[in-house]
Protein backbone atom coordinates (compact mmCIF):
# COMPACT_ATOMS: atom_id res chain seq x y z
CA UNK A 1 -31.94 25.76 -68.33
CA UNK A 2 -29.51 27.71 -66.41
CA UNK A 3 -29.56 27.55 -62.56
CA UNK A 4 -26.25 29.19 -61.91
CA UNK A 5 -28.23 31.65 -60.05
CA UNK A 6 -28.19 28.75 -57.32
CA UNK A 7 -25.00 31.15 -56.25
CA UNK A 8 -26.68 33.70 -54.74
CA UNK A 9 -25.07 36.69 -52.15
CA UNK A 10 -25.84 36.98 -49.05
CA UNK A 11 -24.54 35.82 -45.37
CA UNK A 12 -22.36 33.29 -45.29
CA UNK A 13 -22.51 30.88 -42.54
CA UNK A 14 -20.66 27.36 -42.32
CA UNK A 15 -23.42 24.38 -42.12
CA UNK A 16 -24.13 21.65 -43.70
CA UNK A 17 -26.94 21.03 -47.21
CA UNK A 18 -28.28 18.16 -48.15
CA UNK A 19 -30.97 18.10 -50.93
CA UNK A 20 -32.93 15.20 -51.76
CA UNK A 21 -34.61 15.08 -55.49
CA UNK A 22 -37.87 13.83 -55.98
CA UNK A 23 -38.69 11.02 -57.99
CA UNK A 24 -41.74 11.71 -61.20
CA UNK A 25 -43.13 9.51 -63.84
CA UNK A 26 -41.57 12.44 -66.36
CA UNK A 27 -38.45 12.19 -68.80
CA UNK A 28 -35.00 11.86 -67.73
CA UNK A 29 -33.96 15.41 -66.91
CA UNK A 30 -30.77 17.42 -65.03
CA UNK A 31 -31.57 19.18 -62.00
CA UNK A 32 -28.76 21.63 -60.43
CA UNK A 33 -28.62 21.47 -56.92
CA UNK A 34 -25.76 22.33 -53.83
CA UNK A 35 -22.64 19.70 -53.60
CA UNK A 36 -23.39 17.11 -50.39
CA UNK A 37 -21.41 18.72 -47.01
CA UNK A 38 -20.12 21.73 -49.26
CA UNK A 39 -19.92 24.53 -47.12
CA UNK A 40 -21.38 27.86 -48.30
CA UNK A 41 -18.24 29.48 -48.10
CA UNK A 42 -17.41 27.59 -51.29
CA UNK A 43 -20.98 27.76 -52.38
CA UNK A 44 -20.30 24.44 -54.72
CA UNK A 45 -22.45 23.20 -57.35
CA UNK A 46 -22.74 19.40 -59.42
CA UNK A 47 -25.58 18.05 -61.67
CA UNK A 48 -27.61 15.41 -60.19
CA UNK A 49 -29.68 13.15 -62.57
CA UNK A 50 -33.15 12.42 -61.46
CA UNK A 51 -34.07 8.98 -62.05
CA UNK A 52 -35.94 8.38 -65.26
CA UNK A 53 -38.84 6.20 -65.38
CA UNK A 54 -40.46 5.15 -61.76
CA UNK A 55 -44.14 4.51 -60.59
CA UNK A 56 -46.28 6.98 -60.27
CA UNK A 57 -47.01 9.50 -57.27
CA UNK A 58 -43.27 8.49 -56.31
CA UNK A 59 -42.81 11.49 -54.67
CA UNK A 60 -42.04 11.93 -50.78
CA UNK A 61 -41.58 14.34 -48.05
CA UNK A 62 -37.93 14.62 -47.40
CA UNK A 63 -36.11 16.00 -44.00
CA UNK A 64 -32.56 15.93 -42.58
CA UNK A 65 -31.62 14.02 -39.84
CA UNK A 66 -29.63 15.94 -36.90
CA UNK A 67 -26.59 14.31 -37.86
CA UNK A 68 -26.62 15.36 -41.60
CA UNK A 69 -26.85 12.03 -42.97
CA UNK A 70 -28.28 11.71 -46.24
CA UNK A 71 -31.97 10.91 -47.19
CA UNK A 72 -30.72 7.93 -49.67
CA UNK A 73 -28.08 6.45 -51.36
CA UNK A 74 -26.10 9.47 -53.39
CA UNK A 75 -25.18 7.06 -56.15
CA UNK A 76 -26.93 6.01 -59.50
CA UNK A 77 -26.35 4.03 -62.94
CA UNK A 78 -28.16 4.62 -65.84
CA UNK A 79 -28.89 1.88 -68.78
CA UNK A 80 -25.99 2.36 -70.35
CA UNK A 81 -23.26 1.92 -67.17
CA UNK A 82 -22.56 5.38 -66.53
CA UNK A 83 -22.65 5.81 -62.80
CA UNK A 84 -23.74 9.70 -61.13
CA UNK A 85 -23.81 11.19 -57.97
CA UNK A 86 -27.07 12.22 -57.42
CA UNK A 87 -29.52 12.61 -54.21
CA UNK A 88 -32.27 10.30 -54.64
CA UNK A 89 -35.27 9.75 -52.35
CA UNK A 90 -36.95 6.70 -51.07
CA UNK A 91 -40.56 5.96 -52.90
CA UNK A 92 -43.91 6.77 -51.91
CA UNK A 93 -42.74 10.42 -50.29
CA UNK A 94 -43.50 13.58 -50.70
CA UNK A 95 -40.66 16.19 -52.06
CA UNK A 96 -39.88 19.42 -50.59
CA UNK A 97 -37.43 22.15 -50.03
CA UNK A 98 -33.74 22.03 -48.54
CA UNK A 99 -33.15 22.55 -44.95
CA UNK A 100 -30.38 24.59 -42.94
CA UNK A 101 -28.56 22.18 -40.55
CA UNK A 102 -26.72 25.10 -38.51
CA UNK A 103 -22.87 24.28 -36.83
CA UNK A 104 -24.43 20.73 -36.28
CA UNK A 105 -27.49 21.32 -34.48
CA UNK A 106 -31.33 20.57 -35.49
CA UNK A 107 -32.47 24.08 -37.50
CA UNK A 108 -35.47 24.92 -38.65
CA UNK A 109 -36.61 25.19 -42.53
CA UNK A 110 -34.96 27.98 -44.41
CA UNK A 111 -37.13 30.66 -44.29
CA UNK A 112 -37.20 32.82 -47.76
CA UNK A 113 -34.77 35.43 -46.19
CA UNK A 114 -31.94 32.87 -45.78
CA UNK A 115 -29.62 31.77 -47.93
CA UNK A 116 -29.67 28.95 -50.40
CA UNK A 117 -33.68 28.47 -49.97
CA UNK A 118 -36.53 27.42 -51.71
CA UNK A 119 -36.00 29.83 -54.56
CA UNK A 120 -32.45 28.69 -55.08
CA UNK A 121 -33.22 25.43 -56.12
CA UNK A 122 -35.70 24.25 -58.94
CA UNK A 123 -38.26 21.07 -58.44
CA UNK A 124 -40.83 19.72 -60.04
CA UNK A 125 -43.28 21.66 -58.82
CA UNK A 126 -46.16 19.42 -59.16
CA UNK A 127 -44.74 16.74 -56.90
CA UNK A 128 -43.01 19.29 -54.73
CA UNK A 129 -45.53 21.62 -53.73
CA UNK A 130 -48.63 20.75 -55.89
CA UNK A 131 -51.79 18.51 -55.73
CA UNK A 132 -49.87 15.18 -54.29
CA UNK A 133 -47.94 17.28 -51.61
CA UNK A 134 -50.51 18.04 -49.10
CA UNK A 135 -51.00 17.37 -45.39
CA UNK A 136 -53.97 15.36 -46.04
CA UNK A 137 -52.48 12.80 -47.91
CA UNK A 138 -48.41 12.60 -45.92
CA UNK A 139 -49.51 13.63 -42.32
CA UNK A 140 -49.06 10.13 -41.24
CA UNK A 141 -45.76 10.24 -42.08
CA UNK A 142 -44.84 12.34 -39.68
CA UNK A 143 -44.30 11.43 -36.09
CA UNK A 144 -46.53 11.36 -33.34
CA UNK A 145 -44.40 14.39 -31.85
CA UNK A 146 -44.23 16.17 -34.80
CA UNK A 147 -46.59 17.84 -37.41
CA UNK A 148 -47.17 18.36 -41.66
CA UNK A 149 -47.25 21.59 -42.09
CA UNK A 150 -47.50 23.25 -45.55
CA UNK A 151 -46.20 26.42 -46.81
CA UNK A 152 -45.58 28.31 -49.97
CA UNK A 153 -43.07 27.42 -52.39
CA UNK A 154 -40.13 29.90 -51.36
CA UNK A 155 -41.21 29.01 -47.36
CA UNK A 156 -40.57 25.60 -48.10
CA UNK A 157 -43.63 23.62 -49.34
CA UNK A 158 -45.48 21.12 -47.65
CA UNK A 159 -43.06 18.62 -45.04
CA UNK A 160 -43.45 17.34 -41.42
CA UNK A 161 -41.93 19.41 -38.83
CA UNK A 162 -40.92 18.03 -34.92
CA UNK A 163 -42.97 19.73 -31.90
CA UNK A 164 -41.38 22.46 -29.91
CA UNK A 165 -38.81 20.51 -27.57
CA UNK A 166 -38.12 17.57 -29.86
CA UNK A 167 -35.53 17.20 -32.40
CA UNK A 168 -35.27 14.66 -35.67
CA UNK A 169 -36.54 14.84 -39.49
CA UNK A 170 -40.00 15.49 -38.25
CA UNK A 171 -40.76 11.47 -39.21
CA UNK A 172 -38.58 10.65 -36.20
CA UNK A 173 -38.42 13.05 -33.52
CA UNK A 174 -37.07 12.41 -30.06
CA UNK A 175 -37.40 14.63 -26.69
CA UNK A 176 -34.84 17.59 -26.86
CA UNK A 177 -32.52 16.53 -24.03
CA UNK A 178 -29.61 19.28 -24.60
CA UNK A 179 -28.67 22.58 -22.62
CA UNK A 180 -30.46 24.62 -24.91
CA UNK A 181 -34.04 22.80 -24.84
CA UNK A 182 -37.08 24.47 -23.79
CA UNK A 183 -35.47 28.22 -23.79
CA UNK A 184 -31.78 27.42 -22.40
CA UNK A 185 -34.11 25.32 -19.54
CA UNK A 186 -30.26 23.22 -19.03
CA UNK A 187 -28.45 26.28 -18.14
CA UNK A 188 -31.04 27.97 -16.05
CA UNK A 189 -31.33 24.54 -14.13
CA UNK A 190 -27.34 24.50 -13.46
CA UNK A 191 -26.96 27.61 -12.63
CA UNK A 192 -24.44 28.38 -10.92
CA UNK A 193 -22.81 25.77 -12.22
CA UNK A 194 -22.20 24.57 -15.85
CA UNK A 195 -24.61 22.37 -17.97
CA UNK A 196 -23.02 19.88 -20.48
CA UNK A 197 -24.90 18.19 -23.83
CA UNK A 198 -24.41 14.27 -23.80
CA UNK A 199 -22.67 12.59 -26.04
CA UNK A 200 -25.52 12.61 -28.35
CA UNK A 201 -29.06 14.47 -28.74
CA UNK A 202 -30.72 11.29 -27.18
CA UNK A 203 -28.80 11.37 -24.20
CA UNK A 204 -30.16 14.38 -21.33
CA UNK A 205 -27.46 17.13 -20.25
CA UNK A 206 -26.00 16.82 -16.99
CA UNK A 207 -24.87 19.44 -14.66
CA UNK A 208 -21.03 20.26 -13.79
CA UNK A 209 -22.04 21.88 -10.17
CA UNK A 210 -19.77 23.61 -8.08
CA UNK A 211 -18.22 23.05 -4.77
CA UNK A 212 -20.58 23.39 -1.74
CA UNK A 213 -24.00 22.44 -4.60
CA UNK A 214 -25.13 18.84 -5.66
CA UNK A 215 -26.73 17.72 -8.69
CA UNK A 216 -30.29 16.44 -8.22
CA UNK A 217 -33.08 14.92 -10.97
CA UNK A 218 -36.33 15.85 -11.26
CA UNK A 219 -39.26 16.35 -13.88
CA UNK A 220 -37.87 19.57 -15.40
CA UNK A 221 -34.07 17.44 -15.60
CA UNK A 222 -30.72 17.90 -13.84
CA UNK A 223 -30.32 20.61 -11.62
CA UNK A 224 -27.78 22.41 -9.40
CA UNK A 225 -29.00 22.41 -5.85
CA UNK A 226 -27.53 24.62 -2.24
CA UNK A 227 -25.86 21.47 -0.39
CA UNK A 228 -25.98 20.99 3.04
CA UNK A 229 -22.66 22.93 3.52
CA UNK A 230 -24.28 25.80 2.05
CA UNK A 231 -27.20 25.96 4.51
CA UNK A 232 -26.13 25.03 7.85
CA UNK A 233 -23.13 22.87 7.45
CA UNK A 234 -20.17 25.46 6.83
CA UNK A 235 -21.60 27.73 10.56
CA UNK A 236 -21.54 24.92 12.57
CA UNK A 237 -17.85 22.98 11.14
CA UNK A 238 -16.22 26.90 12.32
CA UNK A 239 -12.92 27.08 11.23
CA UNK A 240 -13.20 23.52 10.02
CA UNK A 241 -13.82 22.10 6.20
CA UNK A 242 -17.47 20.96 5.39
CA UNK A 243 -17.83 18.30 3.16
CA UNK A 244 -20.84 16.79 1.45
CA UNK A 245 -21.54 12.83 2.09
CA UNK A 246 -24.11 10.64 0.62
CA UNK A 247 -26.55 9.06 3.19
CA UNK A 248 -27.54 5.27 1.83
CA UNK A 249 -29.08 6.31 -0.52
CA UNK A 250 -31.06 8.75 1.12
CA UNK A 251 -30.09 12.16 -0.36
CA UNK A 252 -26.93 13.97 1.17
CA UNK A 253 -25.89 14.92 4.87
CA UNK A 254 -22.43 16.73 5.42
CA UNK A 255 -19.58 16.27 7.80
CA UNK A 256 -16.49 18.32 9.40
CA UNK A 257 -12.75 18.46 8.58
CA UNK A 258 -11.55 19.52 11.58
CA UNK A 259 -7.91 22.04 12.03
CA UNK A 260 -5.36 20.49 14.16
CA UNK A 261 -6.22 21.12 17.57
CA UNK A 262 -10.72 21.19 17.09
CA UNK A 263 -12.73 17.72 17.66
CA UNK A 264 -15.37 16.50 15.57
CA UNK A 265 -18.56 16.25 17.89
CA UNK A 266 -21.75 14.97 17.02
CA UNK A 267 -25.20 15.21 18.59
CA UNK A 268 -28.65 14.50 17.47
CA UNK A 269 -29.63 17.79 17.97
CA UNK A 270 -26.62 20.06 16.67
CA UNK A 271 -25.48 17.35 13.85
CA UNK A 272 -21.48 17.75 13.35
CA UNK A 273 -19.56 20.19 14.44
CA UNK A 274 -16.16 21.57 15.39
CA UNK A 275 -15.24 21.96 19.10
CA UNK A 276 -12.05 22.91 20.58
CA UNK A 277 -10.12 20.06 22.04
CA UNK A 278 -8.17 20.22 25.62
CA UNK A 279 -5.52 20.79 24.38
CA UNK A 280 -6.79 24.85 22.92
CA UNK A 281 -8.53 24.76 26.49
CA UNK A 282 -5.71 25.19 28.19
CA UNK A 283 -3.75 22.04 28.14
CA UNK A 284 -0.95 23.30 25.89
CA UNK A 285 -0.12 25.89 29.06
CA UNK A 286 -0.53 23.16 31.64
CA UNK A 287 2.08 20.37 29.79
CA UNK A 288 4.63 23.63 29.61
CA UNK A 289 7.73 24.29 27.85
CA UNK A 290 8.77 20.36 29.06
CA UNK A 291 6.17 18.33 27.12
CA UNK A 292 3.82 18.11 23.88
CA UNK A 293 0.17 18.21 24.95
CA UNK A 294 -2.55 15.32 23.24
CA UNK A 295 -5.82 15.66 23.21
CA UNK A 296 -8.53 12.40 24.14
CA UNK A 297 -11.62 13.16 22.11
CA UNK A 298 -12.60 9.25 23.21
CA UNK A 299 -12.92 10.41 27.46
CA UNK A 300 -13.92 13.88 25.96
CA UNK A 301 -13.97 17.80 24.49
CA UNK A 302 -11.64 18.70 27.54
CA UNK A 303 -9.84 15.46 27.90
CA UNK A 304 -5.66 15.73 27.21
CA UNK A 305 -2.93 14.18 28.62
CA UNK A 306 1.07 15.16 28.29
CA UNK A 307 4.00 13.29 26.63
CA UNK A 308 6.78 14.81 28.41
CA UNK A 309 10.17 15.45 27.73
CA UNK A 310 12.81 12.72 28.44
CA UNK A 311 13.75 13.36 32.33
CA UNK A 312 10.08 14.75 33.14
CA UNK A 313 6.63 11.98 34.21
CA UNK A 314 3.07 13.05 33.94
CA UNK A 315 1.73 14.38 36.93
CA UNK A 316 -1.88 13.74 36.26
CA UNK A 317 -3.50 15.42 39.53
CA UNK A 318 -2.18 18.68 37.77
CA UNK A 319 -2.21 17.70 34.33
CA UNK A 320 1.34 18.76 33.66
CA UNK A 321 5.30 17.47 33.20
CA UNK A 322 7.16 17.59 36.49
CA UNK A 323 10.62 16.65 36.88
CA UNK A 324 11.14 12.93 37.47
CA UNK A 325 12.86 11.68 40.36
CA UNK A 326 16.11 10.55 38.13
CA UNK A 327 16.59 14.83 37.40
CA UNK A 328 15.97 15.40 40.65
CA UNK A 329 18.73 13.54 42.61
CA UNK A 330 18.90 10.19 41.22
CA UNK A 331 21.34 10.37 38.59
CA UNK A 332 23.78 11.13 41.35
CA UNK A 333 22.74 8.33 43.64
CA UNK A 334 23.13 6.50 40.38
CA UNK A 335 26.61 7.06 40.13
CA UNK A 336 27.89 5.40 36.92
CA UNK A 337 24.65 3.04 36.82
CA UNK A 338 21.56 4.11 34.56
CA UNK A 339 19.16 6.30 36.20
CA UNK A 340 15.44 5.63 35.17
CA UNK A 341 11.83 7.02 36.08
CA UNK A 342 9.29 5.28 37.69
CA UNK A 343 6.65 7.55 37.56
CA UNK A 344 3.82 4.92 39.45
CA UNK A 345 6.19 5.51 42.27
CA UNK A 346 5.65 9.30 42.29
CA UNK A 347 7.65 12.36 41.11
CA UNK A 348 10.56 10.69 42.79
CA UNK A 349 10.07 7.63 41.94
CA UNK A 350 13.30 5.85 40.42
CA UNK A 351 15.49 2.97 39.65
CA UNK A 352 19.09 1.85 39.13
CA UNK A 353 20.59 -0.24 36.81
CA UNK A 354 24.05 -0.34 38.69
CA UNK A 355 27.15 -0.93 36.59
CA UNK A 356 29.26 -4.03 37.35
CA UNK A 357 29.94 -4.82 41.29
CA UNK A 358 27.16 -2.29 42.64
CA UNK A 359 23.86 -3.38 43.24
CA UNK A 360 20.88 -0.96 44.27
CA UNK A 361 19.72 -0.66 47.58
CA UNK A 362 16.27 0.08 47.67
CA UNK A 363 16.38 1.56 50.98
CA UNK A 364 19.11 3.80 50.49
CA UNK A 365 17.84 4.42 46.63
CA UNK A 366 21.04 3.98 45.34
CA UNK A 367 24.00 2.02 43.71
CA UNK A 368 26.03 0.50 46.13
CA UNK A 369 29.39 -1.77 46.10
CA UNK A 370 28.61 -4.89 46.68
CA UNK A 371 30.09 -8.03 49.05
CA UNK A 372 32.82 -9.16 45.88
CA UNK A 373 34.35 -5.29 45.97
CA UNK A 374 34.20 -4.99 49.34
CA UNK A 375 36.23 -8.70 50.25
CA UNK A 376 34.64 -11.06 48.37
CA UNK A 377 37.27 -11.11 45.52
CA UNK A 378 40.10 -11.06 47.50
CA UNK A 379 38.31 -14.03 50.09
CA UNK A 380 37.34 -16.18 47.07
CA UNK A 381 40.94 -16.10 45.97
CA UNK A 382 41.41 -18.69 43.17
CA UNK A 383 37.29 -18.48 42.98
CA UNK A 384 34.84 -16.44 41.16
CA UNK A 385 32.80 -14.19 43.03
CA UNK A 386 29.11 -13.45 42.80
CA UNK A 387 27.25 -10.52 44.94
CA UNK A 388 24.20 -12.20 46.80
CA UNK A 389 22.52 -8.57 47.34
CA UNK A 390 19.76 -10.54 49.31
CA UNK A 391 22.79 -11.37 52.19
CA UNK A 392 22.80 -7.42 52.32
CA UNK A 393 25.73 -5.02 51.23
CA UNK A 394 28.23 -7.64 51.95
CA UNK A 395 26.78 -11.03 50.65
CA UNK A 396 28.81 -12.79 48.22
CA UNK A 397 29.17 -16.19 47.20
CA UNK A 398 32.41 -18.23 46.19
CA UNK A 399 32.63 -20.65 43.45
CA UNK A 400 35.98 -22.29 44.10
CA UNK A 401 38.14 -23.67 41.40
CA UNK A 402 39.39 -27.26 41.37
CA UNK A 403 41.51 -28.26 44.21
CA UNK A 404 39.71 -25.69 46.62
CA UNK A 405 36.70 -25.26 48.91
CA UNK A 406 34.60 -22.78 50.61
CA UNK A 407 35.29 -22.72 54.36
CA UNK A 408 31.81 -21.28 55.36
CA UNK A 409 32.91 -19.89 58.67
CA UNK A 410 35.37 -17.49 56.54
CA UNK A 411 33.36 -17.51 53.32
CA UNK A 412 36.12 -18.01 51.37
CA UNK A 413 37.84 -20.48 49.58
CA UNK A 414 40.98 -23.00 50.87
CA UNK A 415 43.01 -25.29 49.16
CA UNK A 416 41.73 -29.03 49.63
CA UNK A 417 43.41 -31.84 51.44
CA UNK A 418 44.73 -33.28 48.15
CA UNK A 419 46.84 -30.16 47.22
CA UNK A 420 47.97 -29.74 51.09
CA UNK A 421 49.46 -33.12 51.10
CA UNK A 422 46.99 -35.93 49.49
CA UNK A 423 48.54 -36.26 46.12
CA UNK A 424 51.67 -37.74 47.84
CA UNK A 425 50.44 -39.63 50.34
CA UNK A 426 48.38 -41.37 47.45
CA UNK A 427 51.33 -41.99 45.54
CA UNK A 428 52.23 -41.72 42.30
CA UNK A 429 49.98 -44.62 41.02
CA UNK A 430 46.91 -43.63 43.09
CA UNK A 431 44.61 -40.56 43.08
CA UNK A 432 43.76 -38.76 45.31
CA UNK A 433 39.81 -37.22 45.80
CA UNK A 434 38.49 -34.66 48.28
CA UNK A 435 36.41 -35.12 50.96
CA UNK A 436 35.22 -31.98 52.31
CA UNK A 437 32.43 -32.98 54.26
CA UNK A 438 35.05 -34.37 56.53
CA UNK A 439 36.77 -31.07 57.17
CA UNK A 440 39.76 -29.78 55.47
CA UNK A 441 41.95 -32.29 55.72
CA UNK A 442 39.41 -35.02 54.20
CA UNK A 443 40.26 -37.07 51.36
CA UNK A 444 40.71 -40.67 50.31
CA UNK A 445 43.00 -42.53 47.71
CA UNK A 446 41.65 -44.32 44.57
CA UNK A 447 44.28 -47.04 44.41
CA UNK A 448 45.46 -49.69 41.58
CA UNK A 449 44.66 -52.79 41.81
CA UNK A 450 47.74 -54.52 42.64
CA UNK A 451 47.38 -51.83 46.03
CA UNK A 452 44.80 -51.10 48.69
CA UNK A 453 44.34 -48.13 50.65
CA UNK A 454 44.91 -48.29 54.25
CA UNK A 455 42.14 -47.08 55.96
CA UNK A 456 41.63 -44.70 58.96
CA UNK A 457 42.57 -47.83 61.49
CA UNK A 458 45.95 -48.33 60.24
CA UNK A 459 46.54 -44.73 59.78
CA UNK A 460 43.58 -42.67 60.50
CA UNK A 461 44.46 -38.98 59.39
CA UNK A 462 46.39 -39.53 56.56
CA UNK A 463 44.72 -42.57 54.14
CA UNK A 464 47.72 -43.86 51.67
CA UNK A 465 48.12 -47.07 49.04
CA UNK A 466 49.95 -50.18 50.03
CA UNK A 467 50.72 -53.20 48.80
């Protein structure tokens, strides 16, 4: 028989076709049916060999799956080796007509008006669409969200077809969880925003929601719902950026970016908002042209304080930069020393750090020379001089080198009795120590053995060795 008319005219759409043959107690015979995942484009064709002897009423009620897969293995070996590609179907079901699988997705039966239907293909017509094809016999083969329904022979015979809003073979058919379920149901729900499939049919859609909307679950799936920022967030933040926060749990609350300059604020009964700071108040014109104002949200809305220029202090009774006391006239009582602020002290409060020699006098507020410039260096002669500031302007102190010592009535140093004329009344074997807490001319003679010194009875005022 010739079933070239299989290649019939008509609209040409890419999907997928897969036939399934059904098995009879009847003859080996050739049945000529559409290639596996030809597309129609191509409109190929092959012989597959119905299997020839099998028990009786071995007929069934074939479906595609969603994701094209075949009903059975496509492969077969007769008696004598020769191996075929054929679509065979499992035992015990019912045969019946091809069905469009459409760019992927679940379709429905082919109707006679589409292409490559019913009347396209030849089956036994008995076991397709006669006496042991009927509802009454296979409706338990389909599943419990699906139905048998039968048809004519160019509609598509007798097979079980999945309930509105389910998808599968009609023997296995799960909830339709895409976009396009229940009448585009995903894309009205996620409007405005953008509803995506899962990665498979089983999975549920999910919503891509824009900025300022959250996605939210419920019975009727995902959906795009008005955030807080939309409803009374984005008035009160002002010139700030509302943002949407989860809450523990809870659902979603919203919170303020503030500009530079605003405060966050929050109270029970306004939630979060923006409020200007001090600093927009009024304390950028209060720090001046001399200092950088900075607001304290922790003591308050209208809370600032000033960091001031180098050379100006705070003033906080006016809440401004004044001149410190250093611009104001203590760089010159500074002289070469290092003028610095004390503002505690008051807008003319200051200190000196006095260069070498120069010491600052409180009471005067300035750098002063002290007691080693004035005479001290020249009075400690051989010495080293050290200012005693606490003696007043002319307190010094002499440390007097070897040989010396301080005569306290001149505060100043004076050679010792030794260098005067000790050393050689001592001798050249002896040595000869100060003693200046017997005047100037106090010493004593640390004598060799072999000598003694003669003491102050022999020769009171000027101690010597002898033998």
């Amino acid at each position: 028989m010739d079933f070239s008319r299989v290649r019939r005219l008509g609209r040409v759409t890419a999907v997928t076709i897969v036939v399934c043959c059904c098995y009879v107690a009847m003859p080996q015979r050739t049945v000529r049916a559409l290639k596996d995942t030809a597309f129609l484009q191509q409109t190929l064709t092959t012989s597959v060999v119905q299997a020839p002897r099998l028990p009786e009423n071995a007929s069934w009620m074939c479906r595609l799956s969603r994701e094209d897969e075949g009903c059975d293995s496509r492969e077969y070996q007769d008696p004598y080796g020769n191996r075929y590609q054929w679509a065979t179907c499992p035992p015990n079901q019912c045969c019946t007509s091809t069905k469009c699988a459409r760019l992927g997705q679940c379709g429905r039966w082919c109707a006679s008006g589409f292409f490559f239907c019913g009347t396209s293909l030849t089956y036994y017509s008995y076991y397709s669409y006669g006496g042991e094809c009927k509802c009454n016999k296979y409706q338990s083969s389909c599943s419990p969200n699906g139905k048998c329904v039968e048809h004519i022979q160019s509609d598509g015979g007798v097979y079980c077809q999945c309930n509105d809003g389910y998808l599968g073979d009609g023997k296995d058919c799960v909830k339709d969880m895409s976009c396009n379920a229940g009448g585009r149901k995903g894309h009205e729900n996620c409007y405005p925003g953008r509803c995506d499939d899962g990665a498979s049919f089983r999975e549920p859609y999910k919503c891509e929601c824009p900025t300022g909307y959250i996605s939210e679950s419920g019975p009727e799936g995902e959906s795009c719902q008005k955030g807080p920022c939309l409803s009374i967030g984005k008035s009160r933040c002002g010139d700030g950026e509302c943002v949407t926060v989860p809450v523990d749990g809870r659902g979603y609350s919203y919170s303020c970016i503030c500009p530079k300059g605003y405060l966050l604020k929050t109270t029970e009964e306004e939630g979060h908002r923006c409020v200007k700071g001090g600093c927009l108040r009024g304390g950028t014109d209060s720090c001046g042209p001399n200092g950088t104002c900075r607001d304290l949200p922790e003591e308050g809305e209208d809370a600032y304080t000033c960091d001031c220029a180098k050379g100006y202090i705070y003033k906080e009774d006016g809440q401004r930069c004044v001149e410190g006391g250093c611009m104001r006239h203590g760089r010159e009582a500074c002289g070469s020393g290092e003028c610095t602020d004390i503002p505690q002290a008051g807008e003319d409060g200051y200190t000196c750090d006095c260069a070498d020699g120069y010491f600052f006098d409180a009471s005067k507020k300035r750098c002063v020379e002290g007691g080693c410039l004035r005479r001290g260096n020249e009075a400690c002669g051989r010495g080293t001089c050290t200012d005693a500031p606490e003696k007043g302007e002319d307190g010094y102190v002499c440390e007097c080198a070897k040989g010396y010592f301080l005569r306290e009535s001149e505060n100043r140093c004076v050679k010792g009795a030794c260098m005067l004329y000790g050393r050689e009344s001592c001798g050249e074997d002896g040595r000869c120590i100060d003693l200046p807490e017997k005047g100037e001319d106090g010493y004593t003679c640390e004598c060799p053995p072999e000598k003694t010194v003669l003491d102050e009875v022999s020769q009171p005022e000027r101690p010597f060795c002898s033998h």
